[in-house]
Protein backbone atom coordinates (compact mmCIF):
# COMPACT_ATOMS: atom_id res chain seq x y z
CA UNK A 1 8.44 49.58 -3.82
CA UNK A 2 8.16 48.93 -7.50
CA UNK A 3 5.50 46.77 -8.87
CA UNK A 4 6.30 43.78 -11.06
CA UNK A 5 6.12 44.20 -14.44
CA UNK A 6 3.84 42.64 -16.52
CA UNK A 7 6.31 40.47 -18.37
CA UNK A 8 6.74 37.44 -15.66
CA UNK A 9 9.49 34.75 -15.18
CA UNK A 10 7.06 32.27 -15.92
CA UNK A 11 6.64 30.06 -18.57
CA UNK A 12 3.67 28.41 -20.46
CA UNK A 13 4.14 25.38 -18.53
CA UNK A 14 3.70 27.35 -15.15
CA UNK A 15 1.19 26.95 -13.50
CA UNK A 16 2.44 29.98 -10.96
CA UNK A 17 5.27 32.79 -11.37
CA UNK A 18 7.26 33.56 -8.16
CA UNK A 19 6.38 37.41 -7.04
CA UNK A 20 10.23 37.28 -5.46
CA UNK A 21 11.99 37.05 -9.04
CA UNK A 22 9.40 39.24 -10.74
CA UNK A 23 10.12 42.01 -8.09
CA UNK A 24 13.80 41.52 -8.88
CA UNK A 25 13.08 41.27 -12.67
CA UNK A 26 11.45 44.29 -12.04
CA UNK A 27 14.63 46.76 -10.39
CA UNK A 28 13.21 46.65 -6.90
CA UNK A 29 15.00 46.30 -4.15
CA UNK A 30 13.27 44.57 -0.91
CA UNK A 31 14.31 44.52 2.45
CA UNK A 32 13.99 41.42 4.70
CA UNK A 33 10.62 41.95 6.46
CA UNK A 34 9.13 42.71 2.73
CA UNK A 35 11.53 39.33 1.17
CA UNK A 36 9.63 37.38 4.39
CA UNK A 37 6.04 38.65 3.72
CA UNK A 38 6.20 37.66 -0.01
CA UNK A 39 7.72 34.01 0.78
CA UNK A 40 5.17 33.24 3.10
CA UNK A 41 2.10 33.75 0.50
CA UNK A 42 3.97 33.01 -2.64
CA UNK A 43 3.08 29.80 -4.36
CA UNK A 44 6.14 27.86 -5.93
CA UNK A 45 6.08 27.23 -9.28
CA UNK A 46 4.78 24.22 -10.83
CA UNK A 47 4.34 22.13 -14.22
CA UNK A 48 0.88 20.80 -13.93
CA UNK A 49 2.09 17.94 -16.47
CA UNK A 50 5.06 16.63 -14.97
CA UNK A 51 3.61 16.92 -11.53
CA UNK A 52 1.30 14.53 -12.92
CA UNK A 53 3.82 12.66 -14.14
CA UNK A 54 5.85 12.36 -11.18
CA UNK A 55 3.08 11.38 -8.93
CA UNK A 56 1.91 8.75 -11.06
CA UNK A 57 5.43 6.98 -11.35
CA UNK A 58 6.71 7.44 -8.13
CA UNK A 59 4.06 7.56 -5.38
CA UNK A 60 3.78 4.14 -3.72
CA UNK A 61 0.16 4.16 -1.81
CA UNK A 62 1.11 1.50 0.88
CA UNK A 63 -2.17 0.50 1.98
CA UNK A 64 -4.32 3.48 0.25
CA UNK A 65 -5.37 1.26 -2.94
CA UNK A 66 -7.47 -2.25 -3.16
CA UNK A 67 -4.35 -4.55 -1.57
CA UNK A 68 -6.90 -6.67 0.04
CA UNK A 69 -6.46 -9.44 -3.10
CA UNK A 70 -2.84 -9.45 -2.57
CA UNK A 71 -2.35 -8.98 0.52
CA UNK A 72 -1.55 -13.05 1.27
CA UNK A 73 0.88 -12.93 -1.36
CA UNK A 74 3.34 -10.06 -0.14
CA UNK A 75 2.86 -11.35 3.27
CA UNK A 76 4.31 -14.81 1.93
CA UNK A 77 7.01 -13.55 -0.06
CA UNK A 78 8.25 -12.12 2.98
CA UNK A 79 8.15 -15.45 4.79
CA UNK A 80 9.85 -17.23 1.61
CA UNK A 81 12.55 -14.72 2.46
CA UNK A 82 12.98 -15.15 5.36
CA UNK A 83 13.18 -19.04 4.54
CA UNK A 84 15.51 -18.61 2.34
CA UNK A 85 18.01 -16.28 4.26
CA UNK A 86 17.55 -13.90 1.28
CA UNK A 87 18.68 -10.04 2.36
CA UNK A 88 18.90 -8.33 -0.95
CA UNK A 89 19.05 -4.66 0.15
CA UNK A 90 21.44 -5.71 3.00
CA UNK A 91 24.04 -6.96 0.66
CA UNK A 92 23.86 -4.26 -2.18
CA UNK A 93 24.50 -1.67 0.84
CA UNK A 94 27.56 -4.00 2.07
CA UNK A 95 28.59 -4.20 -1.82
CA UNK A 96 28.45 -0.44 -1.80
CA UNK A 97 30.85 0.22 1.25
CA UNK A 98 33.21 -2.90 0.94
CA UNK A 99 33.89 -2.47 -2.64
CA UNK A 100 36.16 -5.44 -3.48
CA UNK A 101 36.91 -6.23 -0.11
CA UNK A 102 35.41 -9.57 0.23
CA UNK A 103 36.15 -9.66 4.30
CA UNK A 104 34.96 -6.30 5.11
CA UNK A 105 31.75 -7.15 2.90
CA UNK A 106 30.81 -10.53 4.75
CA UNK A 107 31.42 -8.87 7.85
CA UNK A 108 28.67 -6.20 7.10
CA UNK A 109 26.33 -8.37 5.36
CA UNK A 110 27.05 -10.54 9.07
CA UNK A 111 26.36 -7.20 10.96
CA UNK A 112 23.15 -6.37 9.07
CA UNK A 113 21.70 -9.66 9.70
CA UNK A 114 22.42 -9.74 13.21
CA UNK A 115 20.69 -6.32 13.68
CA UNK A 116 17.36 -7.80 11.13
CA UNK A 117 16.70 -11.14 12.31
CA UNK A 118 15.28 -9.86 15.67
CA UNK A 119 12.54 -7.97 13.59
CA UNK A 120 12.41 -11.42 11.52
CA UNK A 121 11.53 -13.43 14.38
CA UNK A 122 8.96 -11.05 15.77
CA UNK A 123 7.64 -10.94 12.64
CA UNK A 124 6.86 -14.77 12.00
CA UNK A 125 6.08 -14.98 15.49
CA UNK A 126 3.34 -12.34 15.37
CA UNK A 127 1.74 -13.97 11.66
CA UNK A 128 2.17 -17.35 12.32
CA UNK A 129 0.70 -17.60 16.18
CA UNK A 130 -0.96 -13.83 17.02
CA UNK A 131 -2.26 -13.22 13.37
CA UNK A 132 -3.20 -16.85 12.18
CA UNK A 133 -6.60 -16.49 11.42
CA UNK A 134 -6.19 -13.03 10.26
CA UNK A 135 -3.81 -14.41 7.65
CA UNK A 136 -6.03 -17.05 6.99
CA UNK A 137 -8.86 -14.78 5.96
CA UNK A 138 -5.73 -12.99 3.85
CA UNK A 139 -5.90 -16.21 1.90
CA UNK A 140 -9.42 -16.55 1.20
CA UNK A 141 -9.73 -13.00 0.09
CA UNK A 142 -7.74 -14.97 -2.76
CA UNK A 143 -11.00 -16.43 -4.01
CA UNK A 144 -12.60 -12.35 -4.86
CA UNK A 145 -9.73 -11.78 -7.08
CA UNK A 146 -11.49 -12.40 -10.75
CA UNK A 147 -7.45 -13.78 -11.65
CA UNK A 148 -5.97 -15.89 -9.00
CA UNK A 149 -9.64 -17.92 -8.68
CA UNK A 150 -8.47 -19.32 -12.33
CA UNK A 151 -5.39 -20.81 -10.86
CA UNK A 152 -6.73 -21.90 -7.64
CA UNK A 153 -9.86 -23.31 -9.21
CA UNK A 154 -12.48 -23.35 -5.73
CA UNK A 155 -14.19 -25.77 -4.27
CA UNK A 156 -17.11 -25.56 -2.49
CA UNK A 157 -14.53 -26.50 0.94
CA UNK A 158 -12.63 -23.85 -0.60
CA UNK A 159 -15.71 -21.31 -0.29
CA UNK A 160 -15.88 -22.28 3.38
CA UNK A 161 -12.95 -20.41 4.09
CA UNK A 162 -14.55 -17.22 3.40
CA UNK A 163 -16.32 -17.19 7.21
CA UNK A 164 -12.71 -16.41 8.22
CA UNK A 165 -14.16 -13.12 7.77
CA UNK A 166 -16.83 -12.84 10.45
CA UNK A 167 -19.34 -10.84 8.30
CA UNK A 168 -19.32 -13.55 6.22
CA UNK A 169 -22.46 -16.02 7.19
CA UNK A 170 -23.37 -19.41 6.44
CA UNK A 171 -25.95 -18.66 4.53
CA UNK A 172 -23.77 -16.19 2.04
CA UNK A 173 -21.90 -19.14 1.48
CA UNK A 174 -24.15 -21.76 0.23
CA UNK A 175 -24.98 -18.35 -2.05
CA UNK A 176 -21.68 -18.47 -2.82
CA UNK A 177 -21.09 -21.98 -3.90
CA UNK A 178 -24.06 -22.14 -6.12
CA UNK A 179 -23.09 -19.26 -8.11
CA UNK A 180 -19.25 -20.36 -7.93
CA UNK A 181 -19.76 -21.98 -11.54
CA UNK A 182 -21.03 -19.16 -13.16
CA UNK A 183 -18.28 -17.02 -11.20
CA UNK A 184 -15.58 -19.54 -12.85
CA UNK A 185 -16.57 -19.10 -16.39
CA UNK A 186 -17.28 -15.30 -16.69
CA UNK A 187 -13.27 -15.32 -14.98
CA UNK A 188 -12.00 -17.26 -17.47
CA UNK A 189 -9.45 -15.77 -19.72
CA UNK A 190 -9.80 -12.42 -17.35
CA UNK A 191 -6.51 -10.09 -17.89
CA UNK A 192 -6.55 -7.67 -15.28
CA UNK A 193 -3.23 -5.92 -14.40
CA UNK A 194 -3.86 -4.05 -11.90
CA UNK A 195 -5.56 -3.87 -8.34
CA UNK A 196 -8.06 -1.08 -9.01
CA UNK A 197 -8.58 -3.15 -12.54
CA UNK A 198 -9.80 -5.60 -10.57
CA UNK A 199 -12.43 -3.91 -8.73
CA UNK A 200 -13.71 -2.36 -11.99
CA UNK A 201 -14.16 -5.77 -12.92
CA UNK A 202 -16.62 -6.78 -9.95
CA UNK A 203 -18.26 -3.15 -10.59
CA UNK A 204 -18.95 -4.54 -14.51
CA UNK A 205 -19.82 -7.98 -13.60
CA UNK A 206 -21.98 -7.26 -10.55
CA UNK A 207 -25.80 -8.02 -12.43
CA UNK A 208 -24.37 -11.34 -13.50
CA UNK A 209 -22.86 -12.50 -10.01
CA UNK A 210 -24.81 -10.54 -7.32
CA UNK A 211 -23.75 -13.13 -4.45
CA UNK A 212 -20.17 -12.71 -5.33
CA UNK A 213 -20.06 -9.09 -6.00
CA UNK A 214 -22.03 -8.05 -2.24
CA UNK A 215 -19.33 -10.21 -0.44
CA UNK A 216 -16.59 -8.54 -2.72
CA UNK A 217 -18.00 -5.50 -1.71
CA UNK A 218 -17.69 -6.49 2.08
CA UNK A 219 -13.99 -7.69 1.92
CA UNK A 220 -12.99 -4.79 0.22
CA UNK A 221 -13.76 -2.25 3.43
CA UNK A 222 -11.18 -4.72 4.90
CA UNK A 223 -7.59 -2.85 3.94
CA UNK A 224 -4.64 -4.17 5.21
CA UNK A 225 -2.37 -0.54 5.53
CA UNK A 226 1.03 0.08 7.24
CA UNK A 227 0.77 3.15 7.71
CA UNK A 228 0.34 2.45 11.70
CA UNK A 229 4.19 0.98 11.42
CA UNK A 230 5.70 4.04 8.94
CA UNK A 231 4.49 6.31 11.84
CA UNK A 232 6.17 4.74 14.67
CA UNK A 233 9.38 4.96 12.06
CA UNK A 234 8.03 8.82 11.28
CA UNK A 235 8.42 8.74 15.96
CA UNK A 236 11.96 7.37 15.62
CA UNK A 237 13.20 9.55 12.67
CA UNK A 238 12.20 13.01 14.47
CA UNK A 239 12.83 11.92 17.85
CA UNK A 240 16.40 10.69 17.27
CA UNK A 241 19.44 12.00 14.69
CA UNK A 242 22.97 10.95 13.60
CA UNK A 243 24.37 11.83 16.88
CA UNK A 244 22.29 9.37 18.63
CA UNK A 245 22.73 6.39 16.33
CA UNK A 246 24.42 5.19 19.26
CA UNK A 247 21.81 5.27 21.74
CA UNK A 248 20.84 1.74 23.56
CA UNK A 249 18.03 0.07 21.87
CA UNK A 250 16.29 0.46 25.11
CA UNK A 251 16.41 4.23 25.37
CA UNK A 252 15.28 4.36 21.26
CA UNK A 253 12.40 1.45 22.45
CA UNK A 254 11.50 3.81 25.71
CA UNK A 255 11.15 6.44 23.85
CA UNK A 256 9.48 5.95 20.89
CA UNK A 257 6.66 3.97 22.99
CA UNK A 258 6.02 7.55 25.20
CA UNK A 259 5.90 9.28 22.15
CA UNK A 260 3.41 7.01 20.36
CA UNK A 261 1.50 6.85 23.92
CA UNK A 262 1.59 10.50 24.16
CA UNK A 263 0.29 11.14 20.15
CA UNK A 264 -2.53 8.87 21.15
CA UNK A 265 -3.60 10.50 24.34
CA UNK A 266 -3.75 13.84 22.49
């Protein structure tokens, strides 16, 4: 077998050439078994930059950054949604398929609801009853975040809402209300655009408000994620396909549960 020249397919922007194509560059001729044992150590090739690039601009962390601050405000801008009977994505898919077809649109837009509003209801059932106090302490996290305390403007009832968070004693928040003036004028005029920002900004300020920055510090180990919910979807994906979009919901519900069971035993 013929040895790859010296003069590889890649470019300056590569951060790896592919031994496949220089071999082929290079006249030789491979047989499977040899074409298999290259492909499983080769590395593909990559452009360091626009790797960079593309992970920056389209990576969505779901639950990996600082979403503790606003947390509360996602959660109710689902709820406002909900309110308002507002199913964006729902229509632009029943846009997409109906075309001009005003019937066959309403009827999918009809049929998509139909098939949501169970998820809806469990939803506001689970935040508004099961999760109340959890949301609660959602809200007061409000009060850590160096911009929204300029609209909401504290009191020291306000504070109080901070023991929705057990860690969070009594005594901390007397601590908390006498330095809530001081906390008020260094976050004035505070532009901070985003979440990690933010925590920089305690990390800066942390000499001249010690009582605020250690219960910062304390809220922040609490991350509200959903990656628990993508993997039960990650369950359903892999354990059904197109030919069993017709399965009855409880087969799909039966089965994702032993799966989820089963991942948790092991």
């Amino acid at each position: 077998m013929a040895e790859a020249s010296d003069n590889s397919c890649s470019s300056e922007d590569d951060e790896y050439s592919d031994p496949l194509e220089e071999a082929a560059s290079a006249g030789a001729r491979l047989s499977v078994p040899e074409k298999a044992s290259i492909s499983r150590k080769r590395k593909v090739p990559t452009n360091p930059a626009k790797k960079k690039r593309n992970v920056r601009g389209s990576v969505d962390p779901k639950g990996d950054g600082p979403l503790v601050f606003a947390c509360y405000e996602r959660l109710s801008a689902l709820a406002h949604a909900i309110a308002i009977d507002s199913y964006p994505n729902t229509e632009a898919k029943a846009r997409q398929h109906a075309g001009r077809n005003m019937a066959l649109y309403n009827q999918l837009v009809a049929q998509g609801k139909a098939c949501i509003n169970p998820g809806f209801r469990f939803y506001q059932q689970k935040f508004s009853v099961q999760f109340h106090n959890v949301v609660r302490a959602f809200k007061a996290a409000r009060l850590c975040c160096p911009v929204q305390v300029q609209a909401l403007r504290p009191t020291a009832v306000s504070v109080q809402d901070l023991k929705q968070f057990s860690f969070i004693t009594d005594a901390e928040v007397v601590q908390l209300v006498e330095e809530l003036p001081n906390y008020l004028a260094t976050a004035d005029g505070a532009a901070i655009e985003t979440e990690e920002d933010k925590v920089h900004w305690w990390a800066t300020h942390a000499a001249a408000l010690p009582n605020w920055s250690a219960a910062v510090k304390k809220i922040l180990l609490v991350q509200p994620s959903s990656a628990s919910a993508e993997r039960v979807f990650s369950l359903l994906q892999n354990a059904f396909s197109k030919q069993q979009e017709a399965a009855l919901e409880e087969t799909v519900e039966t089965s994702v549960m032993l799966r989820y069971n089963d991942n948790k035993r092991t």
